[in-house]
PDB file of N, CA and C in Angstrom:
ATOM      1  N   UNK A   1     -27.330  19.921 -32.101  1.00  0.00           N
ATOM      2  CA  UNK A   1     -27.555  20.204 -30.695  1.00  0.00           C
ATOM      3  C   UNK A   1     -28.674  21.246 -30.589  1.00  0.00           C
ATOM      4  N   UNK A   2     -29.728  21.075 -29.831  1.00  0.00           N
ATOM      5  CA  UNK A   2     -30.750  21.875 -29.313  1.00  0.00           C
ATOM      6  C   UNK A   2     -29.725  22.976 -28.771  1.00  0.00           C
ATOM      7  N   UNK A   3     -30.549  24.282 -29.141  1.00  0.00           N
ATOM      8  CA  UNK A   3     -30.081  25.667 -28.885  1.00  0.00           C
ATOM      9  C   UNK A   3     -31.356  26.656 -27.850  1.00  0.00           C
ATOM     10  N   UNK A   4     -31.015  26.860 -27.264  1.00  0.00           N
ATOM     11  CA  UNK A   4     -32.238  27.425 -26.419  1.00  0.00           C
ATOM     12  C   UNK A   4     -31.695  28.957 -26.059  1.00  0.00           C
ATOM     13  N   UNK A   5     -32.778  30.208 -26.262  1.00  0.00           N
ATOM     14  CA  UNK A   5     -31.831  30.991 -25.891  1.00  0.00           C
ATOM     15  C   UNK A   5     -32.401  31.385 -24.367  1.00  0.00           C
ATOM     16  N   UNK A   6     -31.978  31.748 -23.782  1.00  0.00           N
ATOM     17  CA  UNK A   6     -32.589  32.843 -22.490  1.00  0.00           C
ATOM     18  C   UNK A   6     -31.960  34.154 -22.284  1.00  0.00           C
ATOM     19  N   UNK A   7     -33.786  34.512 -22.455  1.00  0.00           N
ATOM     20  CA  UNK A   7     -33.409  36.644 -22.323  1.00  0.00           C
ATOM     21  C   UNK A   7     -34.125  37.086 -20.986  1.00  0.00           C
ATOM     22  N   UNK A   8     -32.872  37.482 -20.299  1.00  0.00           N
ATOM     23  CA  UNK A   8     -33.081  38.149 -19.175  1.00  0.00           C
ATOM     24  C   UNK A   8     -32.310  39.588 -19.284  1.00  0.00           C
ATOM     25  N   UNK A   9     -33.904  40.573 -18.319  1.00  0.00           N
ATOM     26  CA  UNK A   9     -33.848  42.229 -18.051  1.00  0.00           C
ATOM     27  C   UNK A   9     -32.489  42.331 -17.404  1.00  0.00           C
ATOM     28  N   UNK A  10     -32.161  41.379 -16.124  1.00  0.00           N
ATOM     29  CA  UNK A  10     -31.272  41.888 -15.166  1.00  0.00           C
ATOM     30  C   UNK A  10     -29.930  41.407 -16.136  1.00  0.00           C
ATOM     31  N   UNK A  11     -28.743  41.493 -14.783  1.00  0.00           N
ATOM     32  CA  UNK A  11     -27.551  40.940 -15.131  1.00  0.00           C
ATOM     33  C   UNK A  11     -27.137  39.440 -14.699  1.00  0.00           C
ATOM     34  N   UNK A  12     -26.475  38.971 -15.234  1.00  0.00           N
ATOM     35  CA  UNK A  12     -26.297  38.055 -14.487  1.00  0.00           C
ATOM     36  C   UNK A  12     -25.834  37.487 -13.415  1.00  0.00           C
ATOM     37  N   UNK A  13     -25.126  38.075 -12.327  1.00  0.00           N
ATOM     38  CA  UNK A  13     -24.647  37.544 -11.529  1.00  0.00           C
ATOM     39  C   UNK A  13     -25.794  37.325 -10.457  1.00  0.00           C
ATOM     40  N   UNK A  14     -26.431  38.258 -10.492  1.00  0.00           N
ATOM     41  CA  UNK A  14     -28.009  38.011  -9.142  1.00  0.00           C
ATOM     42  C   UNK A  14     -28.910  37.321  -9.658  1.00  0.00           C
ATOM     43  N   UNK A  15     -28.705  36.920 -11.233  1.00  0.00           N
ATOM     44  CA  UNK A  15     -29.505  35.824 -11.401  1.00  0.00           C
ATOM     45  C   UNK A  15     -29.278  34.128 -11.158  1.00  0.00           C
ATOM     46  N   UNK A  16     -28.263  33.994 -10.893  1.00  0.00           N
ATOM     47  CA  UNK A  16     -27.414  32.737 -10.785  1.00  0.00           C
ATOM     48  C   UNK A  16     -28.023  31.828 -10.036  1.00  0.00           C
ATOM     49  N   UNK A  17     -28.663  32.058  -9.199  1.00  0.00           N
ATOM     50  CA  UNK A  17     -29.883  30.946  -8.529  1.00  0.00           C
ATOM     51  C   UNK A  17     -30.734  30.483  -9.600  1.00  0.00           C
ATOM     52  N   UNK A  18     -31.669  31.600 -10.246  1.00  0.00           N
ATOM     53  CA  UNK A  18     -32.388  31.133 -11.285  1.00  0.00           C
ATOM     54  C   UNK A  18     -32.112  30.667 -12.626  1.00  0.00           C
ATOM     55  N   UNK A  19     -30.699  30.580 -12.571  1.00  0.00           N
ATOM     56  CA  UNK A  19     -29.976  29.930 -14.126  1.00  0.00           C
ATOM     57  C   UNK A  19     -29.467  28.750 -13.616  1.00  0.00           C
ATOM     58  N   UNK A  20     -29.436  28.676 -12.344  1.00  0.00           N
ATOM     59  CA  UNK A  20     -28.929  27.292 -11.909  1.00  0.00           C
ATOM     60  C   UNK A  20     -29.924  26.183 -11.931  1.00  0.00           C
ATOM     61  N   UNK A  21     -31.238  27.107 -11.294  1.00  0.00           N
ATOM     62  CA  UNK A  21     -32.916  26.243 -11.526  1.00  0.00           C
ATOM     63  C   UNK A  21     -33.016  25.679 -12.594  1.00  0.00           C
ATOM     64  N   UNK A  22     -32.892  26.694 -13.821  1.00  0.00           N
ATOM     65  CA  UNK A  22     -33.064  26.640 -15.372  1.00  0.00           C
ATOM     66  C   UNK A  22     -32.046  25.344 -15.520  1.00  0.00           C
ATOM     67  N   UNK A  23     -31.281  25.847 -15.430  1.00  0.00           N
ATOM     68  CA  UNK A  23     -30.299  24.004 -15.491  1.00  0.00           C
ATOM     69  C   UNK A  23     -30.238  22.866 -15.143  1.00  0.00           C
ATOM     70  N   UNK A  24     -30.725  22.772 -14.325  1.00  0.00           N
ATOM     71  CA  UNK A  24     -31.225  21.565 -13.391  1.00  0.00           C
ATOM     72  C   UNK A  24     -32.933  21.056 -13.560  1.00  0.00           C
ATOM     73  N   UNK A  25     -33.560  22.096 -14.103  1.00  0.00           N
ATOM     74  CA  UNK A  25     -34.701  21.351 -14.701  1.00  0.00           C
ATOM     75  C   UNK A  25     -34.583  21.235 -16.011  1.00  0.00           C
ATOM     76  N   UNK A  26     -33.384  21.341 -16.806  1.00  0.00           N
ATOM     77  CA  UNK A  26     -33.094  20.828 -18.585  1.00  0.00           C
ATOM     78  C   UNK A  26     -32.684  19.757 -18.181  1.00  0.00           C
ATOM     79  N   UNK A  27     -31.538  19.089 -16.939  1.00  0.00           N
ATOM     80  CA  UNK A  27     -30.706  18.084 -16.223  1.00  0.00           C
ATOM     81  C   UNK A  27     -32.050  17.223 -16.266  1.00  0.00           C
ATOM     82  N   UNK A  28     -32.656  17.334 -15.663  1.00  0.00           N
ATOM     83  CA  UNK A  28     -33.561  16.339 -15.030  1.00  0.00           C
ATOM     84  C   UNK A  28     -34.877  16.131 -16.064  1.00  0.00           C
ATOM     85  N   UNK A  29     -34.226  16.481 -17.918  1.00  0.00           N
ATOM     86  CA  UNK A  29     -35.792  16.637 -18.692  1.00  0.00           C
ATOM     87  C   UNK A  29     -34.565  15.623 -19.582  1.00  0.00           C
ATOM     88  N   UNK A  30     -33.450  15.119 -19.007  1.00  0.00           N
ATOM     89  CA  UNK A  30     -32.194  14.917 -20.287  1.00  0.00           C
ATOM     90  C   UNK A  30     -31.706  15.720 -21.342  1.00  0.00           C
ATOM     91  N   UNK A  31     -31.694  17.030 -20.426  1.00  0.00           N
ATOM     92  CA  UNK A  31     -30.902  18.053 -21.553  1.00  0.00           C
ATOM     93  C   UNK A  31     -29.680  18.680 -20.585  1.00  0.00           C
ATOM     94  N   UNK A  32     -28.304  18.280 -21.103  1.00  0.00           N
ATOM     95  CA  UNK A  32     -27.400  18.997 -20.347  1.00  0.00           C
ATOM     96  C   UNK A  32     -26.597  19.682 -21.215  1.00  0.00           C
ATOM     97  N   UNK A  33     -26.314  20.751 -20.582  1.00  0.00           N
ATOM     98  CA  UNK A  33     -25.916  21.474 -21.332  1.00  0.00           C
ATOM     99  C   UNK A  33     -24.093  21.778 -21.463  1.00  0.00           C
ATOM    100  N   UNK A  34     -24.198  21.957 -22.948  1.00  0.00           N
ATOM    101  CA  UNK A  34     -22.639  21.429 -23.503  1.00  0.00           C
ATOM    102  C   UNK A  34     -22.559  20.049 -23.778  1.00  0.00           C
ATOM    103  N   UNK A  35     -23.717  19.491 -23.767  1.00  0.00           N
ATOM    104  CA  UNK A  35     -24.005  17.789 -24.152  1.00  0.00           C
ATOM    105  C   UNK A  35     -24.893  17.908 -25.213  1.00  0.00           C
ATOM    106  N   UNK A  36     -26.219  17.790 -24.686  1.00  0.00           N
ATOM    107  CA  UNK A  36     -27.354  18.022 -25.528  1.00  0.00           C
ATOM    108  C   UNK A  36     -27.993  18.791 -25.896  1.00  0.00           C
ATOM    109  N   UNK A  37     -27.715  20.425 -24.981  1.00  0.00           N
ATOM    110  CA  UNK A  37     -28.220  21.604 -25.140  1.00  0.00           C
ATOM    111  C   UNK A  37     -27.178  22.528 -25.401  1.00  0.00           C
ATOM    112  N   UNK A  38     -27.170  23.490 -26.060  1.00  0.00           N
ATOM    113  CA  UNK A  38     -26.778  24.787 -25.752  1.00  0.00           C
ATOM    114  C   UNK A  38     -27.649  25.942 -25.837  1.00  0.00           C
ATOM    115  N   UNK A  39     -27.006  26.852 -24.736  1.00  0.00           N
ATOM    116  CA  UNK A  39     -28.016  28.058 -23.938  1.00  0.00           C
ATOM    117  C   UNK A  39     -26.863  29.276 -24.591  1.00  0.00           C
ATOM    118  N   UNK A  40     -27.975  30.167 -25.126  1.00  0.00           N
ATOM    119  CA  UNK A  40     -27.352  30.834 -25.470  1.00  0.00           C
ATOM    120  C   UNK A  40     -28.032  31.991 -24.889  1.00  0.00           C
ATOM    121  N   UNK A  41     -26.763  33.011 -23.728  1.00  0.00           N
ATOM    122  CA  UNK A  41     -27.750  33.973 -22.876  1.00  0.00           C
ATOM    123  C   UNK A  41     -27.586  35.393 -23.036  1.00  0.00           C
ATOM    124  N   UNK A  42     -28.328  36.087 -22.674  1.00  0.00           N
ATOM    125  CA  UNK A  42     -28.880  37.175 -23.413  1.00  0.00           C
ATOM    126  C   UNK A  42     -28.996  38.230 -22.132  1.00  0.00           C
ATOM    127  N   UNK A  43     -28.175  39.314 -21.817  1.00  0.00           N
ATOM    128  CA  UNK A  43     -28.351  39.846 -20.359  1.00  0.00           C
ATOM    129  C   UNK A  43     -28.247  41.412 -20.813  1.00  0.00           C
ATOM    130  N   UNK A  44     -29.488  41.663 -20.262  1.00  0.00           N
ATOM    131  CA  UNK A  44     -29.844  43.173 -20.636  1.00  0.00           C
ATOM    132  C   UNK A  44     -29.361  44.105 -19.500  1.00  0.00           C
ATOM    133  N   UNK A  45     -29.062  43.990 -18.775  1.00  0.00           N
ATOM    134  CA  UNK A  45     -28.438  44.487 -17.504  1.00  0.00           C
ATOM    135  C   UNK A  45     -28.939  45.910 -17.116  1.00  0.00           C
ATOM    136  N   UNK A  46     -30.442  45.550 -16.730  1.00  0.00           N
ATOM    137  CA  UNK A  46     -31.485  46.659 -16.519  1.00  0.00           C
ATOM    138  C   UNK A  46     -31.296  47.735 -17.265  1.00  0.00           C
ATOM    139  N   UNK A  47     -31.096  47.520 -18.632  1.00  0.00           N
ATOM    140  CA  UNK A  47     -31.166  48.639 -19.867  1.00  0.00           C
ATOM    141  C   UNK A  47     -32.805  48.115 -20.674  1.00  0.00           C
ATOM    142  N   UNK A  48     -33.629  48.554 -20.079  1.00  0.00           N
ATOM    143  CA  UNK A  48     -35.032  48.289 -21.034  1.00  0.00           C
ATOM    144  C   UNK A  48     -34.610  48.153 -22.486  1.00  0.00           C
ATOM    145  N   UNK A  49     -34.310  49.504 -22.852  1.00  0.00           N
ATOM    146  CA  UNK A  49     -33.802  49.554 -23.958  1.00  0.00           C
ATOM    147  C   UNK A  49     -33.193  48.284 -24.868  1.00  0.00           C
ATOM    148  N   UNK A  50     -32.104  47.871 -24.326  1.00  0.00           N
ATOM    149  CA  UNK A  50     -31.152  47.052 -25.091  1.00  0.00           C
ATOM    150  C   UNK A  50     -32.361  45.413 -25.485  1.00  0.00           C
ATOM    151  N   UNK A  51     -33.117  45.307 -24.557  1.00  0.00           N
ATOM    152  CA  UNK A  51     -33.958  44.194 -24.807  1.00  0.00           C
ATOM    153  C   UNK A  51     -34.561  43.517 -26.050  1.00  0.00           C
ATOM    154  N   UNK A  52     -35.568  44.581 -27.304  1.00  0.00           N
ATOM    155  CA  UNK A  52     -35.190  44.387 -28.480  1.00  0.00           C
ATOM    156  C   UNK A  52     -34.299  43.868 -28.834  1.00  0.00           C
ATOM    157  N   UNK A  53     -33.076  44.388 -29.140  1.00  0.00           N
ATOM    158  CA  UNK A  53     -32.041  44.028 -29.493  1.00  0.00           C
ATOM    159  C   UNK A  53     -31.658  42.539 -29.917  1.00  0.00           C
ATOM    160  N   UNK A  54     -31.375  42.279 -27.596  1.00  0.00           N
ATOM    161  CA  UNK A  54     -30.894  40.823 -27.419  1.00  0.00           C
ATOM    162  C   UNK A  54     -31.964  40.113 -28.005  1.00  0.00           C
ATOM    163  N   UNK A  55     -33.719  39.936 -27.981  1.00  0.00           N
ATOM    164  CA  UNK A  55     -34.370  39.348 -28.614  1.00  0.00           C
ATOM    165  C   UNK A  55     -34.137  38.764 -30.037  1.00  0.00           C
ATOM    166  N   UNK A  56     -33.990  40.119 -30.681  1.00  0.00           N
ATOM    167  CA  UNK A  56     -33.529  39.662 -31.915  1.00  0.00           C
ATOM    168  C   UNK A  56     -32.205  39.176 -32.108  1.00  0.00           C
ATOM    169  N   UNK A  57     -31.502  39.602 -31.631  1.00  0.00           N
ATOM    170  CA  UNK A  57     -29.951  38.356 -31.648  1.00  0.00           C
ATOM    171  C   UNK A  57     -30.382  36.728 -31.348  1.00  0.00           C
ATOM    172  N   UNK A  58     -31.428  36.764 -30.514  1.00  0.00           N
ATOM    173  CA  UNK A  58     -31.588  34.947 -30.207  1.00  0.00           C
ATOM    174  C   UNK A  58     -32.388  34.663 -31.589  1.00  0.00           C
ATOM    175  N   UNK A  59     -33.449  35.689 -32.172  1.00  0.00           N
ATOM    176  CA  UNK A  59     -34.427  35.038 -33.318  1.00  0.00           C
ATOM    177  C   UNK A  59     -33.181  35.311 -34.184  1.00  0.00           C
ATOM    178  N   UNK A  60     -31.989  35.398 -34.584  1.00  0.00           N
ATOM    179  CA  UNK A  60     -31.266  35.559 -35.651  1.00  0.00           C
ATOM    180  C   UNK A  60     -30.224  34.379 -35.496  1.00  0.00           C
ATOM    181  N   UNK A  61     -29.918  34.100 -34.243  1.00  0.00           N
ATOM    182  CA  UNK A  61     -29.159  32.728 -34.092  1.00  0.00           C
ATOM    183  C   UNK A  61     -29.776  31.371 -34.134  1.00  0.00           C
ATOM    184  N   UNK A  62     -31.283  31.639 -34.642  1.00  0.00           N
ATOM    185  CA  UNK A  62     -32.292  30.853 -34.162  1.00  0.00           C
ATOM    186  C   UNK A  62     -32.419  29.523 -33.860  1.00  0.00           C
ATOM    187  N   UNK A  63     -32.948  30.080 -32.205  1.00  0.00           N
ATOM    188  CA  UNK A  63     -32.741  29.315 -31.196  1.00  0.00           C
ATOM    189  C   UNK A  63     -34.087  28.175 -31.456  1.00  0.00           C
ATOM    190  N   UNK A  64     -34.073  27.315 -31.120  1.00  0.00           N
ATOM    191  CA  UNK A  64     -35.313  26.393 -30.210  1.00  0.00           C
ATOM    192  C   UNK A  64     -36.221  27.139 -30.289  1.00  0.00           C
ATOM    193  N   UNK A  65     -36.187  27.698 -28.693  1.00  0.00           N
ATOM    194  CA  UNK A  65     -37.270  28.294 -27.954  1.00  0.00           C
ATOM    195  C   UNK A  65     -36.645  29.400 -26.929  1.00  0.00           C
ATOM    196  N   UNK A  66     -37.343  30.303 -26.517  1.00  0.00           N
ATOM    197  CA  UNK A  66     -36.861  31.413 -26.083  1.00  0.00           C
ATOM    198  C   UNK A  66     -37.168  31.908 -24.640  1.00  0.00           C
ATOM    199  N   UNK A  67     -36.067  31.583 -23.684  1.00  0.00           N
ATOM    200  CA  UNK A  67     -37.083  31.403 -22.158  1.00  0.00           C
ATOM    201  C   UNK A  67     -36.715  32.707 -21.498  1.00  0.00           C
ATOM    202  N   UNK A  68     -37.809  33.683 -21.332  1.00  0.00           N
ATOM    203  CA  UNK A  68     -37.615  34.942 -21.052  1.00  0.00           C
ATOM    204  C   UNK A  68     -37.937  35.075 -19.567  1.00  0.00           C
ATOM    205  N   UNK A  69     -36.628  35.774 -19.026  1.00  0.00           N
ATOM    206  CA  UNK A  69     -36.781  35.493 -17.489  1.00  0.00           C
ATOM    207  C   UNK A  69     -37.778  36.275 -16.348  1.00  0.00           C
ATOM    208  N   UNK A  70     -38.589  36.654 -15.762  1.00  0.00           N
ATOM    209  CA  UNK A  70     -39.271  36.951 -14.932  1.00  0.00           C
ATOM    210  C   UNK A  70     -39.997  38.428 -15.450  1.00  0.00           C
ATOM    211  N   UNK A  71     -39.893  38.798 -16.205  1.00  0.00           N
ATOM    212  CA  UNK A  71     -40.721  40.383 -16.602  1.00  0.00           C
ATOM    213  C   UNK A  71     -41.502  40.504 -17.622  1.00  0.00           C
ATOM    214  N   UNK A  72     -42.379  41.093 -17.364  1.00  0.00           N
ATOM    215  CA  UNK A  72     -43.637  41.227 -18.631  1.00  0.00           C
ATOM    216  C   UNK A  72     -42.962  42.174 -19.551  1.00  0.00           C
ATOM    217  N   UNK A  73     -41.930  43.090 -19.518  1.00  0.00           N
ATOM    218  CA  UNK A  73     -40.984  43.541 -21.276  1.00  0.00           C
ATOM    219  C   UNK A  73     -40.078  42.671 -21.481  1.00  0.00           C
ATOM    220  N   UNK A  74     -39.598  41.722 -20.848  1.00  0.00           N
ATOM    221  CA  UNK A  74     -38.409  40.528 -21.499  1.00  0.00           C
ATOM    222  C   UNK A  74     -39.801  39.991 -22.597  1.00  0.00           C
ATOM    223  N   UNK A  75     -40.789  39.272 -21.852  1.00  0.00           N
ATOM    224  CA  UNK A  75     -42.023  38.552 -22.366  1.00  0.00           C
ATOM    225  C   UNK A  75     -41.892  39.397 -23.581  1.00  0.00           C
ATOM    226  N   UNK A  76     -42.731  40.786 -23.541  1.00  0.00           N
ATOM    227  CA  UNK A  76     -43.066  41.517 -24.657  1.00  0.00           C
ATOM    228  C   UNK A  76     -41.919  41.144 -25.592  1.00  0.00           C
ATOM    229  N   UNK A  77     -40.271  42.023 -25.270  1.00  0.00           N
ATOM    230  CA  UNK A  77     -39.754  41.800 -26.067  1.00  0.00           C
ATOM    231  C   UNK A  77     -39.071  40.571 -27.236  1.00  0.00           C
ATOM    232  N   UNK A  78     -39.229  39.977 -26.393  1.00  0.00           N
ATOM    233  CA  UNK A  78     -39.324  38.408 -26.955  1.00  0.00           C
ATOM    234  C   UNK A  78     -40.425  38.184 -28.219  1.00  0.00           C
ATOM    235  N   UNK A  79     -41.679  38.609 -27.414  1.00  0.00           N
ATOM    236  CA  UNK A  79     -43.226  38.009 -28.452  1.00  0.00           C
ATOM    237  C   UNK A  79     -42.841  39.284 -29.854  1.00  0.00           C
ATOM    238  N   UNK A  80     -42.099  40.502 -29.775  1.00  0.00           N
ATOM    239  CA  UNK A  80     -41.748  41.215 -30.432  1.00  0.00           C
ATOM    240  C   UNK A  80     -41.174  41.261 -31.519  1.00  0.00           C
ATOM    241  N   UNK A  81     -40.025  40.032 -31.037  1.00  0.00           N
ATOM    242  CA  UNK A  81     -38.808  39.338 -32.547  1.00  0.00           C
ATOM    243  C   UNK A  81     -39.450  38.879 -32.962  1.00  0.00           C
ATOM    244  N   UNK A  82     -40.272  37.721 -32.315  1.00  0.00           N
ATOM    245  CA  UNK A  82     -40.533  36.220 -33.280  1.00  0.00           C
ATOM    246  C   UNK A  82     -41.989  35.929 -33.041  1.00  0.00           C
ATOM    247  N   UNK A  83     -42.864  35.445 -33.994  1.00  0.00           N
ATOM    248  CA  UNK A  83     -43.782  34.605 -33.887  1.00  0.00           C
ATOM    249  C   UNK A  83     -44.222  33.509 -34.454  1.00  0.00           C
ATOM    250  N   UNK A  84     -42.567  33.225 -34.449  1.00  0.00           N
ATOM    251  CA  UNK A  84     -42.492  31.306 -34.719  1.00  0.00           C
ATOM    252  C   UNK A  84     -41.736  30.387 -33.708  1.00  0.00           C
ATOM    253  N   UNK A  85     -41.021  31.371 -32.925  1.00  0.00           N
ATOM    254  CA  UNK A  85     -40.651  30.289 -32.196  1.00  0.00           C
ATOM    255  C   UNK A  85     -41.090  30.571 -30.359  1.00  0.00           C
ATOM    256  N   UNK A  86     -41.249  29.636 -29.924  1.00  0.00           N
ATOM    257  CA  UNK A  86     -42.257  29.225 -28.579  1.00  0.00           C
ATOM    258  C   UNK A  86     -41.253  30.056 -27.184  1.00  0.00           C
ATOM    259  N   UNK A  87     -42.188  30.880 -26.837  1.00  0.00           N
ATOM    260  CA  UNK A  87     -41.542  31.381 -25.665  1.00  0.00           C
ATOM    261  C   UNK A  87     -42.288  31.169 -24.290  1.00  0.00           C
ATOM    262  N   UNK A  88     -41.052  30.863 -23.506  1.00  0.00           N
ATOM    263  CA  UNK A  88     -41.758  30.309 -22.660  1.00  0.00           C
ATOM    264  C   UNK A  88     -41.460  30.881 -21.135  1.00  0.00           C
ATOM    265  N   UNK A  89     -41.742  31.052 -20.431  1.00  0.00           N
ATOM    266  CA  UNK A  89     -41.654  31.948 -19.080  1.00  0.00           C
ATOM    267  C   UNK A  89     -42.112  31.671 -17.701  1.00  0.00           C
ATOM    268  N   UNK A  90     -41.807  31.923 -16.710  1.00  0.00           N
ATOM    269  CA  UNK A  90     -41.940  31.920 -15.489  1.00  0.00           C
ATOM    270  C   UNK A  90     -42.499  32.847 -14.702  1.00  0.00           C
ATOM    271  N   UNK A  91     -44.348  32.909 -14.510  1.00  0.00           N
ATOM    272  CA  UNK A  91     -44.775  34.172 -13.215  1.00  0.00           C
ATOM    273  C   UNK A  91     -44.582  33.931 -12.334  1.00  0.00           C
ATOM    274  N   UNK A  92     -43.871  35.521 -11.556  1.00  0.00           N
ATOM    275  CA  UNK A  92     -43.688  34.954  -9.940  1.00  0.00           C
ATOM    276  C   UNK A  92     -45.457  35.398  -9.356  1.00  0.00           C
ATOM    277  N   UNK A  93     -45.231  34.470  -8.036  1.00  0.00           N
ATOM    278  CA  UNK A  93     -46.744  35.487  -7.182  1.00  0.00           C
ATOM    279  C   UNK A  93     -46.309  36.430  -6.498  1.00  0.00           C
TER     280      UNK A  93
END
């Protein structure tokens, strides 16, 4: 089973719109998850700090690919663990 991780700054409950997005465009690529995917998520809960960390917990479970949610230090910390596996992200305007 494809493993994908996602590292997000915030917590999760105010992200739940945008993990629902995230799901529904794996749905609609034929990846569902607990079928064909598993997401393995990563919630820093506005601790800058802890971000490292969760990064490296996804490059140690190693994931797929690593979809870091809306901030240029998730980004950083992400490009930080790994530079083998593909991270991929969302700018807002």
């Amino acid at each position: 089973m494809l493993v994908v991780g996602l590292l997000d700054l915030g917590p999760p409950r105010p992200n739940a719109r945008n993990v629902a997005e995230f799901r529904q465009g794996l749905a609609e690529a034929g990846f569902v998850e607990g079928r064909t995917v598993a997401i393995e998520y990563r919630w820093a809960n506005n601790q800058f700090e802890r971000l490292a960390q969760l990064a490296t917990e996804l490059v140690q479970r190693q994931v797929a690919v690593i979809v870091a949610i809306d901030t240029v230090p998730t980004v950083l910390a992400a490009k930080a663990a790994t530079s083998t596996i593909p991270i991929v992200f969302r700018a807002r305007r």
